[in-house]
Protein backbone atom coordinates (compact mmCIF):
# COMPACT_ATOMS: atom_id res chain seq x y z
CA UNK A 1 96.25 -44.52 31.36
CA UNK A 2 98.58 -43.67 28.77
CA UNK A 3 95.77 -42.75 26.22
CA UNK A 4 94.43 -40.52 28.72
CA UNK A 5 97.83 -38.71 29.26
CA UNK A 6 98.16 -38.24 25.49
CA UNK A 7 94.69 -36.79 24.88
CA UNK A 8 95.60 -34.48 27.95
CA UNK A 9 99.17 -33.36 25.83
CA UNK A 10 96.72 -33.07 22.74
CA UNK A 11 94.17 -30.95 24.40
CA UNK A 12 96.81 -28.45 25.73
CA UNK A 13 98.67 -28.47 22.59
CA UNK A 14 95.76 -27.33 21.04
CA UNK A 15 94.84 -24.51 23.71
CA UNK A 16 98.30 -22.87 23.64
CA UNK A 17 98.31 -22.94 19.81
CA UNK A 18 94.08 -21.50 19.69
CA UNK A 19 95.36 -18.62 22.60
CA UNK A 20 98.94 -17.75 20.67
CA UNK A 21 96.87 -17.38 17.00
CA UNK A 22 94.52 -15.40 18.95
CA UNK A 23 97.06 -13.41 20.40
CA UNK A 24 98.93 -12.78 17.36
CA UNK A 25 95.72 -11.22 15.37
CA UNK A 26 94.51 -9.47 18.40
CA UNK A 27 97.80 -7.62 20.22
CA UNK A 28 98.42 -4.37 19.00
CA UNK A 29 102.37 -3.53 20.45
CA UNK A 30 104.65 -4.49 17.62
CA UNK A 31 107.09 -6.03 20.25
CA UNK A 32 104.79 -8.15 21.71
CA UNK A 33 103.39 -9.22 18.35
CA UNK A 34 107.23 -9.97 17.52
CA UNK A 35 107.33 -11.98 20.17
CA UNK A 36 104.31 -14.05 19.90
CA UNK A 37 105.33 -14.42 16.12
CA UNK A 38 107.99 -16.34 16.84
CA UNK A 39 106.88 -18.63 19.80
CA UNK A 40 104.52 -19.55 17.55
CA UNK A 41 106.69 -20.00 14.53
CA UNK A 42 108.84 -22.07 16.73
CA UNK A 43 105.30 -23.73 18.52
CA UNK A 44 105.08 -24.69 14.51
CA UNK A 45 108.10 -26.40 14.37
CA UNK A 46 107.82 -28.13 17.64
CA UNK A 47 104.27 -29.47 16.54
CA UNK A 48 105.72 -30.63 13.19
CA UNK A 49 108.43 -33.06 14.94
CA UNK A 50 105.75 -34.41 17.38
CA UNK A 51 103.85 -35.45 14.54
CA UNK A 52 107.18 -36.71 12.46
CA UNK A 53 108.66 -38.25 15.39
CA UNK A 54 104.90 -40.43 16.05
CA UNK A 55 104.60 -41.73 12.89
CA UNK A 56 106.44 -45.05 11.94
CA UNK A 57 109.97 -45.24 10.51
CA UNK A 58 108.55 -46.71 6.92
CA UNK A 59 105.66 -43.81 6.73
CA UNK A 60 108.34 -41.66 4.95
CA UNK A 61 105.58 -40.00 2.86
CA UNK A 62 103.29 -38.72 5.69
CA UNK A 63 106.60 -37.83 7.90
CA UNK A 64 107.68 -35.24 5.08
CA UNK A 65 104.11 -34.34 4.90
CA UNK A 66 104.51 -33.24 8.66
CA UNK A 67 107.95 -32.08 8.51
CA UNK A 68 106.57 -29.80 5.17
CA UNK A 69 103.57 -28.32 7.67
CA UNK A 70 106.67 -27.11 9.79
CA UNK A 71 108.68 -25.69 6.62
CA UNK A 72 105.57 -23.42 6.52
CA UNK A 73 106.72 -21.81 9.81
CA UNK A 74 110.17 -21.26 8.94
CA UNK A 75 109.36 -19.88 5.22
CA UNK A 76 106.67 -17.43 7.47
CA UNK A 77 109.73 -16.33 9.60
CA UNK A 78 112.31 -15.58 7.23
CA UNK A 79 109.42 -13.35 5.17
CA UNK A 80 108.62 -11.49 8.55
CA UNK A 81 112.25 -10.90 9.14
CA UNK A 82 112.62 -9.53 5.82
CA UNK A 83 109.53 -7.58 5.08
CA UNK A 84 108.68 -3.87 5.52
CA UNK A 85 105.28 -3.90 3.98
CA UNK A 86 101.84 -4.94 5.54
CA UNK A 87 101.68 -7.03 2.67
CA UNK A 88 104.29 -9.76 3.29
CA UNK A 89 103.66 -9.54 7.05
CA UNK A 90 99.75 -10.80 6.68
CA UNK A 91 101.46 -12.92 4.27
CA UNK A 92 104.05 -14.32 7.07
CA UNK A 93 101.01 -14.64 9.67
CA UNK A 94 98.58 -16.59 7.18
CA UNK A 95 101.75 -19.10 6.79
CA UNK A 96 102.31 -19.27 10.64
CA UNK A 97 98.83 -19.79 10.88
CA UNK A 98 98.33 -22.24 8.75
CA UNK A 99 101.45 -24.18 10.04
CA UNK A 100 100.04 -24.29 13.58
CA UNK A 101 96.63 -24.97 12.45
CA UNK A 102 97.38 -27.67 9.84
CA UNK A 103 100.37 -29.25 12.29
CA UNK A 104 97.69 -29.46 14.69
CA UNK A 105 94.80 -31.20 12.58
CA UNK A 106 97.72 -33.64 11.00
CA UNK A 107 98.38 -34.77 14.26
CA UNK A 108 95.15 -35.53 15.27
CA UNK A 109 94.05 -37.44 11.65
């Protein structure tokens, strides 16, 4: 039963974090967009402790591994929150992105 409740966590981690990236490459409104930027920046960070906080105290490699996946999201933020060119805000997406995307395939191998 247990195994079946964490594959059912799993799977709906993984839908909210495949509908927010979506979201945040397909919304137009800047406000929104602000606001799905950081949910998912903070969805990032959330990921990155469940993954830290599953692994085994003496696994101190792979739980900075997992807590570095979730520096990606805050290093994403603070370049959003500073940047006024296109540039650095593709830049700050890609790093969300890849913090949600490689927090989520950490977990699961």
């Amino acid at each position: 039963m247990a195994l079946g409740l964490l594959m059912i966590l799993f799977v709906g981690l993984s839908v909210i974090s495949i509908l927010g990236l979506l979201l945040l490459y397909l919304v137009q409104a800047p406000q929104k967009k602000k606001g799905i930027f950081c949910f998912l920046a903070l969805w990032g960070l959330l990921i990155a402790a469940l993954s830290a906080s599953g692994l085994p105290s003496n696994y101190l490699g792979s739980r900075l591994t997992a807590w570095g996946i979730g520096l990606l999201g805050i290093i994403g933020m603070a370049i959003y929150l500073r940047s006024e060119s296109k540039t650095l805000s593709f830049l700050s997406y890609f790093l969300i992105t890849v913090s949600v995307v490689g927090g989520i395939l950490y977990m699961y191998f």
